[in-house]
Protein backbone atom coordinates (compact mmCIF):
# COMPACT_ATOMS: atom_id res chain seq x y z
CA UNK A 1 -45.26 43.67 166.42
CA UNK A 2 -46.71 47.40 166.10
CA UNK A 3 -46.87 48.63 162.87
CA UNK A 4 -46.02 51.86 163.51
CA UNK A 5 -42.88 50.99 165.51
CA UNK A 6 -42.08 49.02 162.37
CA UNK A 7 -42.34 52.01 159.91
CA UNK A 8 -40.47 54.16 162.80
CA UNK A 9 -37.63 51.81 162.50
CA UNK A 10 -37.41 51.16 158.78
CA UNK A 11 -37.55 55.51 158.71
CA UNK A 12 -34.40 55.71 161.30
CA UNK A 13 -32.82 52.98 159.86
CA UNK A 14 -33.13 55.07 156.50
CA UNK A 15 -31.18 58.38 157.99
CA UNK A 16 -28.22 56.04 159.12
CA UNK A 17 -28.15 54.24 155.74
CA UNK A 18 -28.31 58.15 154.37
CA UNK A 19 -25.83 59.44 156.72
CA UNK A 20 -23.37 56.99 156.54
CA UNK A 21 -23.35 57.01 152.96
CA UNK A 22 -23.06 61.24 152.81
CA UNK A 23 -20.00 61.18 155.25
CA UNK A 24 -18.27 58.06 152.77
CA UNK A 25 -19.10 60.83 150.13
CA UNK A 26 -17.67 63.11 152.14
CA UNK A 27 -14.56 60.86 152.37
CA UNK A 28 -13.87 59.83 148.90
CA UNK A 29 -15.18 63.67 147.63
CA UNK A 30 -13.77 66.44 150.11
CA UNK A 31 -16.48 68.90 150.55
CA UNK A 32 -14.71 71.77 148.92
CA UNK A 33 -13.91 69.41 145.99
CA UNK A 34 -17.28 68.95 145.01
CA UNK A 35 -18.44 72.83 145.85
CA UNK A 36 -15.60 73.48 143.44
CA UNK A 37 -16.85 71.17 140.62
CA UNK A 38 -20.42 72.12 141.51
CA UNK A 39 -19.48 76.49 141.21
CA UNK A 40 -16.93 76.22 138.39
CA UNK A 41 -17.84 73.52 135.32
CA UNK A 42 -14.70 72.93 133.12
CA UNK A 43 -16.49 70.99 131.11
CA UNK A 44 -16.92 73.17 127.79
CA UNK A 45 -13.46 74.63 127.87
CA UNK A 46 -12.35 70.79 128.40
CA UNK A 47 -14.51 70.32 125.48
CA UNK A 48 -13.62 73.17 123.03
CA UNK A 49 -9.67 72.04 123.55
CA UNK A 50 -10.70 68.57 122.72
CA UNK A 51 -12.16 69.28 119.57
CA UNK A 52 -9.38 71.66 117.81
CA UNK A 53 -7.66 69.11 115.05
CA UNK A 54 -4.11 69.71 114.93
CA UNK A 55 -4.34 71.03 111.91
CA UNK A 56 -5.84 74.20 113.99
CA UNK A 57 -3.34 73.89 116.66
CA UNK A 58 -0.46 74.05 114.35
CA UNK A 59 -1.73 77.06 112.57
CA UNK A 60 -2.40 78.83 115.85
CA UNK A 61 0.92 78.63 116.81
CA UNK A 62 2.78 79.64 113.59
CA UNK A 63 0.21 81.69 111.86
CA UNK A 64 0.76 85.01 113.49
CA UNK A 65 4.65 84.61 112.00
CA UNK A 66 3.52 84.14 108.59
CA UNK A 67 2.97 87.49 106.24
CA UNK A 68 2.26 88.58 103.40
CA UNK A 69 5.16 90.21 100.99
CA UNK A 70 3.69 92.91 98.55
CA UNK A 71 6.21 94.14 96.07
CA UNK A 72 6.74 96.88 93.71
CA UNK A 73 8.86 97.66 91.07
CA UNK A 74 9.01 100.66 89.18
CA UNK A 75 9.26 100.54 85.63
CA UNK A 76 10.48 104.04 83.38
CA UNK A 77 9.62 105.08 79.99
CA UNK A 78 10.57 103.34 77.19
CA UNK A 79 13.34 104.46 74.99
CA UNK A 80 13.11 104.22 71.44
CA UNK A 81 15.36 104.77 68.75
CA UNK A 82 14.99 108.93 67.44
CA UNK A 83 15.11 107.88 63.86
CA UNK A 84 12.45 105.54 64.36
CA UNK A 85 9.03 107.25 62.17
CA UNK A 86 6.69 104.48 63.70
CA UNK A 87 6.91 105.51 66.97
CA UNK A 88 6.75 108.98 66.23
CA UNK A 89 4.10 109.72 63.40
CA UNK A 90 0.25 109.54 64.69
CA UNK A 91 -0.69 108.16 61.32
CA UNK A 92 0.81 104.39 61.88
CA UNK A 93 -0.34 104.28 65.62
CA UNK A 94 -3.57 105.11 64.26
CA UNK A 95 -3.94 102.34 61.56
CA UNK A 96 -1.69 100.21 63.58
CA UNK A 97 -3.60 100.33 66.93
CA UNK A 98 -0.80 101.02 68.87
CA UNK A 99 -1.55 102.48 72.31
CA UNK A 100 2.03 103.36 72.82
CA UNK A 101 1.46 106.94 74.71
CA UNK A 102 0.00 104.27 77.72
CA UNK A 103 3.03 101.82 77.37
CA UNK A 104 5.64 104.45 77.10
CA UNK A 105 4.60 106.07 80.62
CA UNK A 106 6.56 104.78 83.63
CA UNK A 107 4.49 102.70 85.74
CA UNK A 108 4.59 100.45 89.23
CA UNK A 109 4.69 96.55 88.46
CA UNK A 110 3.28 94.91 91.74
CA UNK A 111 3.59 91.35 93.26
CA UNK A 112 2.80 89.35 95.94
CA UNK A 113 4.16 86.64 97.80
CA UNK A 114 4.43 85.20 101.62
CA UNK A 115 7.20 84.70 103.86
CA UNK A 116 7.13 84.02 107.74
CA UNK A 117 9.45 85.56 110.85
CA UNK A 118 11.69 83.39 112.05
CA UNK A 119 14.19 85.51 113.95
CA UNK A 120 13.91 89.22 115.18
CA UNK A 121 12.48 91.74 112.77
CA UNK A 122 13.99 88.74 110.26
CA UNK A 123 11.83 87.06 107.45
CA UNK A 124 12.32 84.17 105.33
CA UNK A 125 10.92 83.96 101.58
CA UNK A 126 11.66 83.32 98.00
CA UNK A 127 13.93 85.17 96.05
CA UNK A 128 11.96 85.01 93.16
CA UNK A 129 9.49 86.57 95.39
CA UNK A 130 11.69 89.39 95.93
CA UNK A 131 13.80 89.81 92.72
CA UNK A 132 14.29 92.68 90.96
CA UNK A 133 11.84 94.74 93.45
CA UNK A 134 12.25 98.29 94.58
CA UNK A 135 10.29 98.86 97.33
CA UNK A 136 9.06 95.64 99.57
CA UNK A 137 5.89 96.35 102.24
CA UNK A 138 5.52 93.39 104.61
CA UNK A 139 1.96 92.95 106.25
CA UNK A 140 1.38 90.76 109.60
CA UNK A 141 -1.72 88.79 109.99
CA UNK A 142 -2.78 91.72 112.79
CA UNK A 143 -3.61 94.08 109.54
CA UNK A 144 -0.34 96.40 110.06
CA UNK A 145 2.15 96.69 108.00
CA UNK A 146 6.22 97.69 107.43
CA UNK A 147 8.68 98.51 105.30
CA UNK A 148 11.57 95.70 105.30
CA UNK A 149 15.10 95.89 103.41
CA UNK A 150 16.59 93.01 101.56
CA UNK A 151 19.62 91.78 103.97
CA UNK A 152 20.51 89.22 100.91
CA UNK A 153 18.69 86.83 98.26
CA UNK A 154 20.67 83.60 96.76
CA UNK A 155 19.59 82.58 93.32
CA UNK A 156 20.91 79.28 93.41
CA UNK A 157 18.56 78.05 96.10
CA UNK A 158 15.77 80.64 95.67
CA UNK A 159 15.77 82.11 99.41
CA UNK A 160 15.70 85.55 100.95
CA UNK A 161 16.10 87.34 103.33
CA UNK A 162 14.35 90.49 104.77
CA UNK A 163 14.97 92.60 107.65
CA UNK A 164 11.18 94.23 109.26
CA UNK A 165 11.64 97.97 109.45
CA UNK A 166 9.95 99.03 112.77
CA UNK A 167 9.90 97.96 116.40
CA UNK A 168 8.73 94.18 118.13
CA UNK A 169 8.06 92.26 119.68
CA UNK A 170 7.51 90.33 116.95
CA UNK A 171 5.55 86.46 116.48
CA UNK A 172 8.18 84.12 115.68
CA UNK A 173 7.72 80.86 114.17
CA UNK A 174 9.39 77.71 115.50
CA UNK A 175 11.69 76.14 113.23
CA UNK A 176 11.63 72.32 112.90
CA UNK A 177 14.21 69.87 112.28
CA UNK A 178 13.76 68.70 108.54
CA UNK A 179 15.93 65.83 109.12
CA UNK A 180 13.42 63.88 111.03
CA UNK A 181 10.52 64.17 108.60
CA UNK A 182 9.21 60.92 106.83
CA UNK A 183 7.67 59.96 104.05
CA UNK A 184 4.05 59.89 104.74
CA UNK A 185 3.90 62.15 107.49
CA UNK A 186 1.47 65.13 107.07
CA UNK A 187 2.65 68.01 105.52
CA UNK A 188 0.41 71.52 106.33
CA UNK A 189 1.23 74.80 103.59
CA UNK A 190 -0.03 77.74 105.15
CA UNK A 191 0.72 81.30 103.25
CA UNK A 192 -0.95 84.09 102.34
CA UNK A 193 -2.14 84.16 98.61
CA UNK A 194 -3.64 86.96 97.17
CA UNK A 195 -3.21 88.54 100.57
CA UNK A 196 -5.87 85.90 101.98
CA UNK A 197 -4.07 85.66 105.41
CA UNK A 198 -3.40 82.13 106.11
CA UNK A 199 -4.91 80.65 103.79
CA UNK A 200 -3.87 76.55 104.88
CA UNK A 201 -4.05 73.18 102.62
CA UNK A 202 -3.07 69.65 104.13
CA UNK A 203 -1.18 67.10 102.38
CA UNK A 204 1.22 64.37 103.12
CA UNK A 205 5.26 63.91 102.40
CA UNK A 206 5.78 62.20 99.61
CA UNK A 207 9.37 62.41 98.67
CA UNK A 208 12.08 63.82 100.73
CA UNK A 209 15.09 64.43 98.32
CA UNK A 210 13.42 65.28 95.07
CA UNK A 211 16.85 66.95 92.75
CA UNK A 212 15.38 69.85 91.25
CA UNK A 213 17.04 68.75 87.85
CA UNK A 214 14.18 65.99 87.81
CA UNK A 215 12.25 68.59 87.43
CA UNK A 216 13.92 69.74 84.40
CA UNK A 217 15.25 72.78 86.39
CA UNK A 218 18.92 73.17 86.00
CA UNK A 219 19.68 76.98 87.28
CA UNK A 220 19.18 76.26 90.50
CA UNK A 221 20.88 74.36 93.56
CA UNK A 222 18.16 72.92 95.57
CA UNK A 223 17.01 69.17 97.03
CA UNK A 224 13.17 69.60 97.91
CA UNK A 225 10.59 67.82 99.81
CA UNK A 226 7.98 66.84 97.75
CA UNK A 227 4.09 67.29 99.31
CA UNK A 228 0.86 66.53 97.75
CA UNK A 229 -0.42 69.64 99.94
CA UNK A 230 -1.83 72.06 97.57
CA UNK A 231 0.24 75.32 97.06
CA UNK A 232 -1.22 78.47 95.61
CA UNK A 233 -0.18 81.12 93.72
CA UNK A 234 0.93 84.14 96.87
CA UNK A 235 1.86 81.11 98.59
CA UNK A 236 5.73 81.31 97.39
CA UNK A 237 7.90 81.48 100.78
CA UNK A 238 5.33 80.58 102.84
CA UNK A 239 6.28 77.73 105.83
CA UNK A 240 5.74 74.01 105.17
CA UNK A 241 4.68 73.12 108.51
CA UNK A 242 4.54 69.53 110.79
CA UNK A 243 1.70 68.26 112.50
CA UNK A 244 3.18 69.69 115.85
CA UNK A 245 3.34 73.24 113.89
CA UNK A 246 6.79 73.39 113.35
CA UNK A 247 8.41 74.78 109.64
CA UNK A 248 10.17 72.06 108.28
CA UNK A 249 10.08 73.96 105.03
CA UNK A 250 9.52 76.73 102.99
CA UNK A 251 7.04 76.23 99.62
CA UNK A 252 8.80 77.39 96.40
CA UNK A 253 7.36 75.24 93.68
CA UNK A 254 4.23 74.15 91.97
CA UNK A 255 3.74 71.28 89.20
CA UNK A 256 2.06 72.25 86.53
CA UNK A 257 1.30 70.38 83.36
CA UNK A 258 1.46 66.41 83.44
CA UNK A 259 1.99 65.16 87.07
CA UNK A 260 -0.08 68.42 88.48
CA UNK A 261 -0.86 68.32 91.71
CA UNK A 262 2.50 67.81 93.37
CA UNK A 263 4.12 71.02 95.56
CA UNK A 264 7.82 71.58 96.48
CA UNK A 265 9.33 73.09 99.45
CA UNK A 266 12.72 73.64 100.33
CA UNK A 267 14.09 71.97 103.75
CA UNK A 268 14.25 73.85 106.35
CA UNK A 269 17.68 72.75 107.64
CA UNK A 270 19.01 74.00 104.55
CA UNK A 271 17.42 76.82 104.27
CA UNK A 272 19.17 77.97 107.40
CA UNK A 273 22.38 77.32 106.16
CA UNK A 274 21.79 79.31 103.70
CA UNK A 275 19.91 82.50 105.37
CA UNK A 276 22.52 83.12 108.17
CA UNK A 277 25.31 82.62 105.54
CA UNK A 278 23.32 85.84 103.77
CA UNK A 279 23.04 87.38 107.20
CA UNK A 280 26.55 87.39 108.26
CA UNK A 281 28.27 87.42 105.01
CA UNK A 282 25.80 88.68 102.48
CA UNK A 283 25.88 85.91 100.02
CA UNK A 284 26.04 82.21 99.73
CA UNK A 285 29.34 80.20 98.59
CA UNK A 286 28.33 77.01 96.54
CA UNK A 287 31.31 74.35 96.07
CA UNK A 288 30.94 73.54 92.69
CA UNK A 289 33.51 71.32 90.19
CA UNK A 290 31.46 71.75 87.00
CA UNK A 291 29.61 69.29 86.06
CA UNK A 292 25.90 67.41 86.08
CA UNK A 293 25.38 64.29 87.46
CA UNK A 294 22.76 61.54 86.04
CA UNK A 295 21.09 58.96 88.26
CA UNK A 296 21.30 55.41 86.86
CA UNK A 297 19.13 52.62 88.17
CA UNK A 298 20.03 48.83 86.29
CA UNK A 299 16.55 47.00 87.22
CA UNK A 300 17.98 43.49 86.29
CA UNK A 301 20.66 43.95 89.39
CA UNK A 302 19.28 46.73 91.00
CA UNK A 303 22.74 48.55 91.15
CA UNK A 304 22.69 52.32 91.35
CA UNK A 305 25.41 54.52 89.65
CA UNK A 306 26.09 57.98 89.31
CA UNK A 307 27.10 59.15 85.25
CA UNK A 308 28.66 62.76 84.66
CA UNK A 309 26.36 64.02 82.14
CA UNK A 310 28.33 66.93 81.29
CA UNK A 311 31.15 68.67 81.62
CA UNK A 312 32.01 72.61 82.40
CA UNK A 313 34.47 74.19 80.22
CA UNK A 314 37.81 75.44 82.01
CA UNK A 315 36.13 73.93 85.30
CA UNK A 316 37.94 72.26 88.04
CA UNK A 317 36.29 68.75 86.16
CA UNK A 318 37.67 69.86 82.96
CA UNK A 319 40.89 70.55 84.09
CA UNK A 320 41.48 67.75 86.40
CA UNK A 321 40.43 65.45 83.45
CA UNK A 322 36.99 64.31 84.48
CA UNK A 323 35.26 63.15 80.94
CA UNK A 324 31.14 63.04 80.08
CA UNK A 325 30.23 58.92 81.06
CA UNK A 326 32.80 58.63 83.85
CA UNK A 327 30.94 56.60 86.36
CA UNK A 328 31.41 58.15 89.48
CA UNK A 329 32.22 55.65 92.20
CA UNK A 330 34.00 57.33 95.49
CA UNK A 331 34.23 61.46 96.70
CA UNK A 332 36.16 61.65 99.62
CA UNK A 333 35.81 58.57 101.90
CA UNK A 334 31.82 58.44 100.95
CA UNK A 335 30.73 55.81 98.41
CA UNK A 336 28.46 57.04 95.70
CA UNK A 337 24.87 55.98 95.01
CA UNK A 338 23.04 58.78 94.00
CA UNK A 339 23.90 62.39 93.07
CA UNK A 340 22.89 63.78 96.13
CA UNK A 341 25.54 62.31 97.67
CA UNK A 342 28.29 63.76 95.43
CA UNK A 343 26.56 67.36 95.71
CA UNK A 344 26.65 66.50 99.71
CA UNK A 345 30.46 65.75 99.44
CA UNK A 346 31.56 68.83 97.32
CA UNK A 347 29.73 71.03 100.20
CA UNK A 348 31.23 68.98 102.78
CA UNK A 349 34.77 69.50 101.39
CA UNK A 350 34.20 73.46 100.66
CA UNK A 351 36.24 75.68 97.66
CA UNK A 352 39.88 75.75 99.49
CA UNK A 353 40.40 72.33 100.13
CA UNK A 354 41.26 69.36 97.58
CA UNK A 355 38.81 66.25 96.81
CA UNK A 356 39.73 62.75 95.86
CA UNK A 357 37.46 61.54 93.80
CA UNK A 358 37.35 58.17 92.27
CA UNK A 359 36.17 57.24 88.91
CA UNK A 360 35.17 54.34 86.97
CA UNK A 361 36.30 54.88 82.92
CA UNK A 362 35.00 51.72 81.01
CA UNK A 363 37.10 48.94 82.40
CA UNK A 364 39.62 51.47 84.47
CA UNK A 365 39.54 53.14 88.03
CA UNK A 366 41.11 56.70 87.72
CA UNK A 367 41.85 58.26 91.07
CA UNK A 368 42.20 62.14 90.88
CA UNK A 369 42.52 64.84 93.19
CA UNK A 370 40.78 68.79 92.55
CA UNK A 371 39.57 71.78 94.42
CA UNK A 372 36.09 72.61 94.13
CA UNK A 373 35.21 75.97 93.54
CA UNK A 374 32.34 78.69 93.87
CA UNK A 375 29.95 78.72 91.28
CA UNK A 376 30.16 82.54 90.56
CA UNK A 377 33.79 81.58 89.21
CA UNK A 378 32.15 79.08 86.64
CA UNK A 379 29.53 81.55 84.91
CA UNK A 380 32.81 83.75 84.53
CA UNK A 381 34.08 81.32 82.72
């Protein structure tokens, strides 16, 4: 056989093999497909996505609704007594070192704390953040900044409520449901401390009903989720977030001292309760009957019981007969195992209603029936 016919053959049989092969291409990969792939790479925006932890994402999405709170509160001048000579003759400040002309001018105390805008022109925060303040500038993560009014602040739970002062549209974060949340799920605390906008630590749950009297805290009405998530000083109202960037709380305490390290934040599903209760009606009603409640734990049988601890004077307790060790075993139709579910009962029922509650007194079961009522009545007392 020729050689060169050979080579001419092997060469054609070469641009079928070719052909064929660019129009199965050409099947499996429409033309415009691969032009499209070829003119436009994805590849890096694919990429960038791909790399943001959600950490990131979750800020992105609530971090514009988080701001700062700055505070001031005007102090006046100091009155003293006129027949007071210390305060009055130059000789004793002298030897004394008093620098009372300084401390006896009126002056602007300012604070700072966070807060984040979960409604219209409407802002969530501590009251302790806002307590006792005059004058209350809000400042968005964009640099600009607003007057806002107080619409109503509950001491018993430590929230707040603030109403923007200027026009929207405004970043609004998206609330979570606190209900869902687990131990052990991550836990992100973003505020703005020292007005270092967004300033975010990560941390996991670690406790989910944590009774603020555990924490030796007794003036205030609050079940918190415990975090390990680091929470800084600013960082008072700021949101507790999810891993999906949702607030599932808002931060409010810090543990200081022996077991440091440990962060509180109020639930979010109360805390909602409690802010459109402020909203509509300007303050919060609290069922109370007067008394504190002790958790009690028997290892050997692993029972749990509930122990009044103490008693309020003239109290709906007090009157209806309830006595310091009553065991508390039934409110309403809800057995009793911890305190929190007493404190869930008496909200549950509400101040005009009555309450059966039954009690265990040494070796007898007392049944009695009382109407809680709101705790402003009981400091009256």
């Amino acid at each position: 056989m020729n050689p060169k016919k050979i080579t001419k053959s092997k060469i054609s049989s070469h641009k079928i093999l070719i052909f064929s092969s660019l129009i199965t291409v050409g099947v499996i990969n429409p033309w415009n497909v691969l032009s499209e792939v070829l003119t436009k790479p994805r590849f890096n925006e694919v990429n960038t996505e791909a790399k943001k932890s959600f950490i990131t994402k979750a800020v992105e999405k609530t971090g514009p609704s988080v701001v700062t709170i700055d505070t001031q509160t005007f102090v006046k001048k100091k009155q003293f007594p006129r027949n007071s000579q210390l305060f009055i003759d130059p000789y004793f400040e002298k030897f004394f070192g008093l620098d009372l002309p300084k401390d006896n001018k009126p002056r602007i105390e300012q604070n700072q704390g966070s807060g984040f805008i979960f409604a219209d022109g409407l802002v969530m925060t501590n009251a302790h953040v806002v307590s006792g303040s005059d004058r209350v500038i809000v400042g968005l993560n964009n640099g600009k900044k607003f007057k806002a009014k107080l619409v109503g602040k509950d001491f018993f739970t430590d929230l707040a409520v603030l109403r923007i002062e200027g026009k929207g549209p405004w970043p609004i974060a998206e609330l979570g449901d606190s209900s869902k949340i687990k131990v052990g799920d991550w836990a992100i605390a973003v505020g703005n401390p020292f007005g270092l906008e967004n300033t975010v630590t990560l941390g996991i749950i670690s406790n989910l009903k944590r009774n603020v009297t555990q924490l030796g805290i007794y003036d205030k009405k609050l079940e918190l989720i415990q975090t390990d998530a680091a929470i800084n000083p600013g960082n008072s109202g700021g949101p507790l977030l999810n891993s999906n960037g949702e607030v599932i709380g808002i931060n409010t305490l810090i543990r200081s001292g022996p077991g440091a390290g440990l962060s509180f934040s109020i639930p979010i599903n109360n805390a909602k309760k409690i802010a459109y209760q402020l909203i509509n009606n300007g303050k919060v009603i609290h069922p109370m009957i007067g008394i504190s409640l002790i958790d009690e734990n028997e290892f050997e049988t692993n029972n749990k019981s509930v122990k009044v601890g103490y008693v309020v004077p003239n109290s709906p307790a007090e009157k209806s007969g309830i006595e310091v060790n009553d065991i508390i075993l039934k409110v309403g139709n809800k057995d009793i195992e911890t305190a929190s579910d007493v404190i869930s009962q008496i909200n549950k029922n509400g101040i005009k209603k009555k309450l059966n509650i039954l009690l265990k007194r040494r070796n007898k079961f007392i049944s009695l029936n009382l109407i809680p009522t709101d705790i402003t009545n009981l400091q009256n007392n």
